[in-house]
Protein backbone atom coordinates (compact mmCIF):
# COMPACT_ATOMS: atom_id res chain seq x y z
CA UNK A 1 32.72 139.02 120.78
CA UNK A 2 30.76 141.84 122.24
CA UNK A 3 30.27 143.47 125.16
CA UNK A 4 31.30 141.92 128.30
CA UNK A 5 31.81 143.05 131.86
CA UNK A 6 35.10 142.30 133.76
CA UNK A 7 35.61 142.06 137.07
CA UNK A 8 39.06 144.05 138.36
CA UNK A 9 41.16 141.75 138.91
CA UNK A 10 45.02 140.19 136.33
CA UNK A 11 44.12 138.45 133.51
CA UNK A 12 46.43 136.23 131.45
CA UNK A 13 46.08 136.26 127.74
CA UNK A 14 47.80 133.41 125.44
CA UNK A 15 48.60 134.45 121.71
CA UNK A 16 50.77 133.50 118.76
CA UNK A 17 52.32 134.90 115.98
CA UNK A 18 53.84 132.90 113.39
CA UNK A 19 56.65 135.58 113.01
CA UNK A 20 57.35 139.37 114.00
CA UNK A 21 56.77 138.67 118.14
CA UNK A 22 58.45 141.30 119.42
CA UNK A 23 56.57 143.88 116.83
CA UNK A 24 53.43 142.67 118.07
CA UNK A 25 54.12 142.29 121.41
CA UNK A 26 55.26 145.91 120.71
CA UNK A 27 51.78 146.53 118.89
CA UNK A 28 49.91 145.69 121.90
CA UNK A 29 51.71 147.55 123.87
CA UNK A 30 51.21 150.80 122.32
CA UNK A 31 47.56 149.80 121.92
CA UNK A 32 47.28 149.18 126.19
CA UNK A 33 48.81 152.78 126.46
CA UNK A 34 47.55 154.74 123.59
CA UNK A 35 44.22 153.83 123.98
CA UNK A 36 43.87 154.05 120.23
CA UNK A 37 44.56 152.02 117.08
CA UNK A 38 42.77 149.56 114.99
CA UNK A 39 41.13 146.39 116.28
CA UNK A 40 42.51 143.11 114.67
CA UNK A 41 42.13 140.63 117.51
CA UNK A 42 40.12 140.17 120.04
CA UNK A 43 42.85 141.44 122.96
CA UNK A 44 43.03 144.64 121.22
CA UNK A 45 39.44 145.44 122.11
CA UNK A 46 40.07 144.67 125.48
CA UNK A 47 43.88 146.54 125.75
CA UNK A 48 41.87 149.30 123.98
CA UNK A 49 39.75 149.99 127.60
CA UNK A 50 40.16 153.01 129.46
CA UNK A 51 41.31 150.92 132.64
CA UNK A 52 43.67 147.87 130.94
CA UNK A 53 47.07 148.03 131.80
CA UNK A 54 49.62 145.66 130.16
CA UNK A 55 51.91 144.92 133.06
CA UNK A 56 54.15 141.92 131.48
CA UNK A 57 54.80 139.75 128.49
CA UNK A 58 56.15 136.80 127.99
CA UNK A 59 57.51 135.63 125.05
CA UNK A 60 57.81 131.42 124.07
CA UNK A 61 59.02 131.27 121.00
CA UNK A 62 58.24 128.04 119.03
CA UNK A 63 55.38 127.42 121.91
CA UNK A 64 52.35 126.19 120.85
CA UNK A 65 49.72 128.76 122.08
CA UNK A 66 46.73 125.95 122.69
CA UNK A 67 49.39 123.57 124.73
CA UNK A 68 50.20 126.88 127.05
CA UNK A 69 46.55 127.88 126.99
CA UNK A 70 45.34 124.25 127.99
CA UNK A 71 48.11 124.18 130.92
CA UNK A 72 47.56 127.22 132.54
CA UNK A 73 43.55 126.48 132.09
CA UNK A 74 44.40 123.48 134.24
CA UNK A 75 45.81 125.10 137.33
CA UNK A 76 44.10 126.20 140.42
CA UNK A 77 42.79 129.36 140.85
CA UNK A 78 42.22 129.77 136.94
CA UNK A 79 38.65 131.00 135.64
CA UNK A 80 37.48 132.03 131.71
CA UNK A 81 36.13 135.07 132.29
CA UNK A 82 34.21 135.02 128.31
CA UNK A 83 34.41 131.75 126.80
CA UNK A 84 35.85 131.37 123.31
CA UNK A 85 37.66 135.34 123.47
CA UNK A 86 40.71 134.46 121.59
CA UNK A 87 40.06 130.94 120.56
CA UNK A 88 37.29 131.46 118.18
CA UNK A 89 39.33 129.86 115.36
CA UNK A 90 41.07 127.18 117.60
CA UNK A 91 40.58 123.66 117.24
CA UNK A 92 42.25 122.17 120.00
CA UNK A 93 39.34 122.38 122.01
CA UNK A 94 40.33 125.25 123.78
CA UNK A 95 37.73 127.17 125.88
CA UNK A 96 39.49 130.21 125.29
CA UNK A 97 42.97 132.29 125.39
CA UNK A 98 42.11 134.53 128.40
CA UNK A 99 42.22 133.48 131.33
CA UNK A 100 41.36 135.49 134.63
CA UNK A 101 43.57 134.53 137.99
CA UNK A 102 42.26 133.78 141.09
């Protein structure tokens, strides 16, 4: 994706995984406090920064990650901070998975 600058501010990222949630929930985790690990998806570049903090996840199991994505890019207050990160292979016409709140 390269480089981008982020403002400071709580982000909202919307991901699937067909099965093993909780380990990657659990991946990303260690990834956002580690600071180290291999890069597989666009998140982990960003949880990989020396100032991202996971504070929460939510898990929707059987959700359809472009539905939430398209709902919560739909509310107020909602801005893509770098169009496409995490939607690079979608095509539900999604203008990306991360979302920056308002």
């Amino acid at each position: 994706m390269g480089r981008y600058r982020l403002p400071p501010g709580v982000y909202v990222y919307v991901g699937s995984a067909r099965r093993n949630l909780a380990q990657r929930v659990a991946r990303h985790r260690r990834l956002a406090t580690e600071k180290q690990g291999n890069r597989h998806w666009h998140l982990d570049g960003l949880l990989l920064h020396r100032r991202a903090r996971l504070i929460e996840a939510e898990l929707l199991p059987g959700a359809d990650e472009c539905t939430v994505s398209q709902q919560l890019a739909g509310r107020k207050g909602v801005t893509i901070p770098v169009p496409r990160f995490g939607a690079t292979d979608c095509r539900n016409g999604c203008g990306a998975h991360l979302y920056r709140l308002e």
